[in-house]
N, C-alpha and C. Protein backbone atom coordinates (compact mmCIF):
# COMPACT_ATOMS: atom_id res chain seq x y z
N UNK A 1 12.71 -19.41 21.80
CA UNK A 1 11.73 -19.68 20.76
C UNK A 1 12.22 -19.16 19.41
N UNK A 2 12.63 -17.94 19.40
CA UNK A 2 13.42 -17.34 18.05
C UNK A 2 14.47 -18.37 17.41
N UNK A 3 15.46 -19.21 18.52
CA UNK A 3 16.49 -19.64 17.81
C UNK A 3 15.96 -20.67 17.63
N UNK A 4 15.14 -21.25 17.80
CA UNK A 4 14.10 -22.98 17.68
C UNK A 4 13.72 -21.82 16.08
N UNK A 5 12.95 -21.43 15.71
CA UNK A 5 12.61 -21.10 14.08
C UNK A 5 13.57 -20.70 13.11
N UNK A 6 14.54 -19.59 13.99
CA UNK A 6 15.30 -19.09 12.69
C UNK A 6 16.46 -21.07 12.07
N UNK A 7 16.65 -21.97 13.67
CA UNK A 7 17.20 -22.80 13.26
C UNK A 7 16.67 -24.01 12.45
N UNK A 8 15.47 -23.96 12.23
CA UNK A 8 14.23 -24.54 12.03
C UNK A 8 14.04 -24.11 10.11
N UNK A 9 14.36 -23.17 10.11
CA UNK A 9 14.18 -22.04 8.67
C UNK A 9 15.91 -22.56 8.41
N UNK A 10 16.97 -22.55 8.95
CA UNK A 10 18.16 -22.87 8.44
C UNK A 10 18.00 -24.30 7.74
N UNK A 11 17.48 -24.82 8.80
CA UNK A 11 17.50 -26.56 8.34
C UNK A 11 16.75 -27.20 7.31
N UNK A 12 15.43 -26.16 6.91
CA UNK A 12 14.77 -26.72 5.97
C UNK A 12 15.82 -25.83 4.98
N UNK A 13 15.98 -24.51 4.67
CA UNK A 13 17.09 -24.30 3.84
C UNK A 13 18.26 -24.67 3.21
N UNK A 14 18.62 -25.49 4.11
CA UNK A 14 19.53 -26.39 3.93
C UNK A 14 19.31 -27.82 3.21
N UNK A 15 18.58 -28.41 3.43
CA UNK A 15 18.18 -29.16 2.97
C UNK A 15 17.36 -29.16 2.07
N UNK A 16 16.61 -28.24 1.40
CA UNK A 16 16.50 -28.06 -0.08
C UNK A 16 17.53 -27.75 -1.40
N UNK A 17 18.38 -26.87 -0.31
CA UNK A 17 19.45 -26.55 -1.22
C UNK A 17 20.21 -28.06 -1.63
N UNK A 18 20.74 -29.12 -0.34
CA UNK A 18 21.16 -30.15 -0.82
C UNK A 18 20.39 -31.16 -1.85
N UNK A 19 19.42 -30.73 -1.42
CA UNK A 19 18.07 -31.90 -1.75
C UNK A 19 18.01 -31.34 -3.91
N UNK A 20 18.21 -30.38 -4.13
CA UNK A 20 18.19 -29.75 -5.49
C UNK A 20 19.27 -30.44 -6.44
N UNK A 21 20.74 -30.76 -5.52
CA UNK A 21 21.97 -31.32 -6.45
C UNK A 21 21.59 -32.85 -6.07
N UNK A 22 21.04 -33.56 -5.86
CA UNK A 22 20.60 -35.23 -5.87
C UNK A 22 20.40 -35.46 -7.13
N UNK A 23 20.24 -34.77 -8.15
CA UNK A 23 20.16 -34.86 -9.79
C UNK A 23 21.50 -35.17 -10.17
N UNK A 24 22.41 -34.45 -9.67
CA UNK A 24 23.70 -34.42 -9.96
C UNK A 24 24.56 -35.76 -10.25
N UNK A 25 23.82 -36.84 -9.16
CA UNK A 25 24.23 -38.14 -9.55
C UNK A 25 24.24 -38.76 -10.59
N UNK A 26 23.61 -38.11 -11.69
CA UNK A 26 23.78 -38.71 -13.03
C UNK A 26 24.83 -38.34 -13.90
N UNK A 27 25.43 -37.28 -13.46
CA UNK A 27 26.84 -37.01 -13.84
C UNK A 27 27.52 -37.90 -13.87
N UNK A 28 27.46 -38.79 -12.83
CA UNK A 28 28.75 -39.95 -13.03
C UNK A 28 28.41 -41.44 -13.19
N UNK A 29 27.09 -41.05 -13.65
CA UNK A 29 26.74 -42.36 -14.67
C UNK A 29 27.67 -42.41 -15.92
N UNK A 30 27.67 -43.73 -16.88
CA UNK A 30 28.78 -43.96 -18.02
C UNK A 30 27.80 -42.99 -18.87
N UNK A 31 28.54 -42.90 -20.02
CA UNK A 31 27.56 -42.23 -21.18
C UNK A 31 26.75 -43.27 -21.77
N UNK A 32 25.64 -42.84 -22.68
CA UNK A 32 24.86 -43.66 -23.34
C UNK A 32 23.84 -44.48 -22.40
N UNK A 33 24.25 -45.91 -23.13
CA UNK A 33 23.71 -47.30 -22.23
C UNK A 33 24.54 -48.22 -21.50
N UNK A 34 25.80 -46.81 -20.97
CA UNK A 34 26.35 -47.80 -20.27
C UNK A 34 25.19 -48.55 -18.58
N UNK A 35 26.42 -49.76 -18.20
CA UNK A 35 25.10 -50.42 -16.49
C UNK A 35 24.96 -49.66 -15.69
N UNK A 36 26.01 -48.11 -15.75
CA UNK A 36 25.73 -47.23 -14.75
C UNK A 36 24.48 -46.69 -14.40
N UNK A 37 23.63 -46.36 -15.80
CA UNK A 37 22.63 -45.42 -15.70
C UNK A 37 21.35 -46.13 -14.76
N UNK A 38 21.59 -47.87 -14.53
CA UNK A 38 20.48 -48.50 -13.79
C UNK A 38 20.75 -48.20 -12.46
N UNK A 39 21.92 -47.36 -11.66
CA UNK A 39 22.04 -47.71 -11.03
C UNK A 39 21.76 -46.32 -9.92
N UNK A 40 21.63 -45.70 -11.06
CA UNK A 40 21.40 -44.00 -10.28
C UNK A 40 20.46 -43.99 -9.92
N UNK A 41 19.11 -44.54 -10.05
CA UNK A 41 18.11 -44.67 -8.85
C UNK A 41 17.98 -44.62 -7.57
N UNK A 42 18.33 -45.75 -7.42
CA UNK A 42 19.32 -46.15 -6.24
C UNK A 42 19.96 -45.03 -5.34
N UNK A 43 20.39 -44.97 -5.65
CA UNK A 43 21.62 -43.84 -4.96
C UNK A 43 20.81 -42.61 -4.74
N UNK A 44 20.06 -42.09 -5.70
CA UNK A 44 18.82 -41.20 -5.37
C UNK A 44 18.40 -41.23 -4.33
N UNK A 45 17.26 -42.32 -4.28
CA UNK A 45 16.94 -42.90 -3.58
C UNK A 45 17.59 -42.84 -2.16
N UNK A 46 18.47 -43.41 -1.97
CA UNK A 46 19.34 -43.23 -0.80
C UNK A 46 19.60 -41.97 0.01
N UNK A 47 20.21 -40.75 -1.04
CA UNK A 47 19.86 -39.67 -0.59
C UNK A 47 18.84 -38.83 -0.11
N UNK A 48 17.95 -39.24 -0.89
CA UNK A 48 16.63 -39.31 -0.27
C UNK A 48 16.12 -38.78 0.49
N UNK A 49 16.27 -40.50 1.02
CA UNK A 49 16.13 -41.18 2.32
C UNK A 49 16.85 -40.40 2.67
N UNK A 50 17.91 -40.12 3.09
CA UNK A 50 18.63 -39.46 4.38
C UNK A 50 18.54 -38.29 4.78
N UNK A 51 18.20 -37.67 3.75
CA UNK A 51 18.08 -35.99 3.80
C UNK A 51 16.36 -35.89 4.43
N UNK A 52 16.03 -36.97 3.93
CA UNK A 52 14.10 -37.12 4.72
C UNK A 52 14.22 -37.20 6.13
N UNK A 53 15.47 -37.87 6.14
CA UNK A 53 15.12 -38.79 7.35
C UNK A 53 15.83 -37.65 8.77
N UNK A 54 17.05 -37.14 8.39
CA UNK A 54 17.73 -36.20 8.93
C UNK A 54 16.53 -35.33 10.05
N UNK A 55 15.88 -34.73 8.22
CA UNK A 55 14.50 -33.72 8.92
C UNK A 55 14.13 -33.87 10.08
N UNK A 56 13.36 -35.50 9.72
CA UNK A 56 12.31 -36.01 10.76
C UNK A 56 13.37 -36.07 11.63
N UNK A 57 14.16 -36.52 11.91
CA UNK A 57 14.98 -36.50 13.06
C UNK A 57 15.01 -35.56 14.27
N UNK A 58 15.41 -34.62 13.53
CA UNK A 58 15.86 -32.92 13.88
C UNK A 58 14.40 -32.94 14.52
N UNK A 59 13.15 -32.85 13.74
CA UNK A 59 11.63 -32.48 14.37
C UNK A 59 11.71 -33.52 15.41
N UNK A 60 11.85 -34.97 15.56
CA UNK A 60 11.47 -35.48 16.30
C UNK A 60 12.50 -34.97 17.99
N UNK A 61 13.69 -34.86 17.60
CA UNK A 61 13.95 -34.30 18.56
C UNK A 61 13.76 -33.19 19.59
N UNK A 62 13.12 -32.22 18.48
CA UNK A 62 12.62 -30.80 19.06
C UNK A 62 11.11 -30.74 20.11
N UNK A 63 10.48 -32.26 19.48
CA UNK A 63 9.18 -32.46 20.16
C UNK A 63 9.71 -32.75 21.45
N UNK A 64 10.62 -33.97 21.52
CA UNK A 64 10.96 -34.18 22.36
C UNK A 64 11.31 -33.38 23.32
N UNK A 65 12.20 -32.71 23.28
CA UNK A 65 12.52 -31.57 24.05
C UNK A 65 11.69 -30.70 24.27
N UNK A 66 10.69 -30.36 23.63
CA UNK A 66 9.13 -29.52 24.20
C UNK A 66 8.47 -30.32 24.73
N UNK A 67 8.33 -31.37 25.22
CA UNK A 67 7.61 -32.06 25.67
C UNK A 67 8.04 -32.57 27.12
N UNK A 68 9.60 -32.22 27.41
CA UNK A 68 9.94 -32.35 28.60
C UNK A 68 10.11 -31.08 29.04
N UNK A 69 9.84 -30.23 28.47
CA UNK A 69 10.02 -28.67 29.18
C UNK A 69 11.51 -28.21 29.06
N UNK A 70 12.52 -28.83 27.99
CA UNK A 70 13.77 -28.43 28.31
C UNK A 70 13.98 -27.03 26.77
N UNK A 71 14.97 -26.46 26.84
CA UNK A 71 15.17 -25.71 25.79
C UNK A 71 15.37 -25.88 24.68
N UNK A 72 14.82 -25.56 23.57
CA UNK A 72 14.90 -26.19 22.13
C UNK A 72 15.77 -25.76 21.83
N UNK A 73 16.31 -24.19 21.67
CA UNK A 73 17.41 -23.64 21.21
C UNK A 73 17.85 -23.88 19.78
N UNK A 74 19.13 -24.31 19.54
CA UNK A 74 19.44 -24.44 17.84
C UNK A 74 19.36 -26.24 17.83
N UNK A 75 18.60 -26.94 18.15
CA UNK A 75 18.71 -28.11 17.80
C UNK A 75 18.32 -28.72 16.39
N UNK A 76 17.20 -27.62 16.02
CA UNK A 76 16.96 -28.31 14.24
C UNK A 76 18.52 -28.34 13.58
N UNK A 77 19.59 -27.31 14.32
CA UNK A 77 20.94 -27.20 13.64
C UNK A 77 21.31 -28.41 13.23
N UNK A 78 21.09 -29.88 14.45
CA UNK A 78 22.26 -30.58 14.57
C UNK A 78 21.80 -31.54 12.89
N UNK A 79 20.46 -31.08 12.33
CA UNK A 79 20.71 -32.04 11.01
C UNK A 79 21.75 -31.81 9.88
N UNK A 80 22.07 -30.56 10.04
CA UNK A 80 22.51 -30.09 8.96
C UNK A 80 24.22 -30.92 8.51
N UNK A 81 24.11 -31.39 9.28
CA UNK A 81 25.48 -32.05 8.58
C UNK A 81 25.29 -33.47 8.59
N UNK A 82 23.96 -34.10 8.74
CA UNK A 82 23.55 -35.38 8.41
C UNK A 82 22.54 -35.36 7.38
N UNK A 83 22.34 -34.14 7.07
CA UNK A 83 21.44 -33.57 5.71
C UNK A 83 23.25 -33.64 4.35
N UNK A 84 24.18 -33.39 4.59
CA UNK A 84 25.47 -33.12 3.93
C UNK A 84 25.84 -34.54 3.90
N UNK A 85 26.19 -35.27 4.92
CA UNK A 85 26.34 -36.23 4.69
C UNK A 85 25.73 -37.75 3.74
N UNK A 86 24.18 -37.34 3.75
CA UNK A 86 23.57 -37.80 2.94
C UNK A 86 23.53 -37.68 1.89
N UNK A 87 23.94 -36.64 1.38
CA UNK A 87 24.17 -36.19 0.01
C UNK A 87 25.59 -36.95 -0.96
N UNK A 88 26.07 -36.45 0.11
CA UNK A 88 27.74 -37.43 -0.06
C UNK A 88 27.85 -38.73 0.04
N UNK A 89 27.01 -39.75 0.82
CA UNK A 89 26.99 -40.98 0.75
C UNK A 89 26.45 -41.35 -0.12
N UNK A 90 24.98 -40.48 -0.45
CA UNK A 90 24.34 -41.19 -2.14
C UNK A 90 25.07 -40.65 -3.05
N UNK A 91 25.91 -40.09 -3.35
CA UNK A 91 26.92 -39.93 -4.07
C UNK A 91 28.44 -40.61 -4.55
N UNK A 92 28.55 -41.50 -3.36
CA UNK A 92 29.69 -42.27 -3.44
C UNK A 92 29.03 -43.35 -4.01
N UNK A 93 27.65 -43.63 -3.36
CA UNK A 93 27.46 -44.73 -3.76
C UNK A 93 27.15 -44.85 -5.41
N UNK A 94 26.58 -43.64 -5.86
CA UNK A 94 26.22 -43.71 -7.14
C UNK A 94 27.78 -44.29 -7.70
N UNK A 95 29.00 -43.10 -7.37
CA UNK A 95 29.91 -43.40 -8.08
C UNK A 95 30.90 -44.56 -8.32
N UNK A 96 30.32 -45.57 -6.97
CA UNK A 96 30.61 -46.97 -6.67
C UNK A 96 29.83 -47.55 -8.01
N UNK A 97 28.50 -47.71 -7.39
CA UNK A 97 27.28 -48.38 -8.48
C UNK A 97 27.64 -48.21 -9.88
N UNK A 98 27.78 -46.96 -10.32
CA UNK A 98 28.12 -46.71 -11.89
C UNK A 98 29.29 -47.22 -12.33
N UNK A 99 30.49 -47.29 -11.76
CA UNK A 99 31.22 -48.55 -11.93
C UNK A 99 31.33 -49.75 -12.57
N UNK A 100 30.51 -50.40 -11.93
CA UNK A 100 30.18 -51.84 -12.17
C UNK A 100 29.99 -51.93 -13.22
């Protein structure tokens, strides 16, 4: 039960901390009015989504596993690098999108 919260407390930690640099995507928008700046939404957006979605994941799994009686243990862990990855994909994509 301890390592189900403290991993539970990692994962939302984690994912605020990533969830804080999703601003960052405007860094590699063009300057001014360049077409980049329409496009950083988007990519926001995207990250988002994934870093939302990661969460729910991680929770939905943990129900799961309380619900069959098996051990929760560090499973909120396994978002944390699909919480990273999300960050990095709306990031490429921004730096794709701003491109154009």
């Amino acid at each position: 039960m301890l390592r189900a919260v403290v991993g539970s407390l990692l994962t939302i930690a984690v994912a605020l901390f990533i969830a804080s640099f999703v601003s960052v995507y405007e860094v590699v928008a063009r300057d001014g009015d360049g077409p980049g700046w329409r496009y950083v939404p988007v990519a926001q957006v995207i990250g988002w989504t994934g870093i939302a979605a990661s969460v729910l994941w991680a929770a939905w799994l943990m129900v799961t596993k309380a619900r069959s009686r098996r051990p929760i243990a560090w499973t909120p862990l396994i978002a944390v690098p699909l919480i990273v990855e999300s960050w990095v994909g709306g990031f490429l994509i921004a730096v794709v999108l701003s491109s154009m």
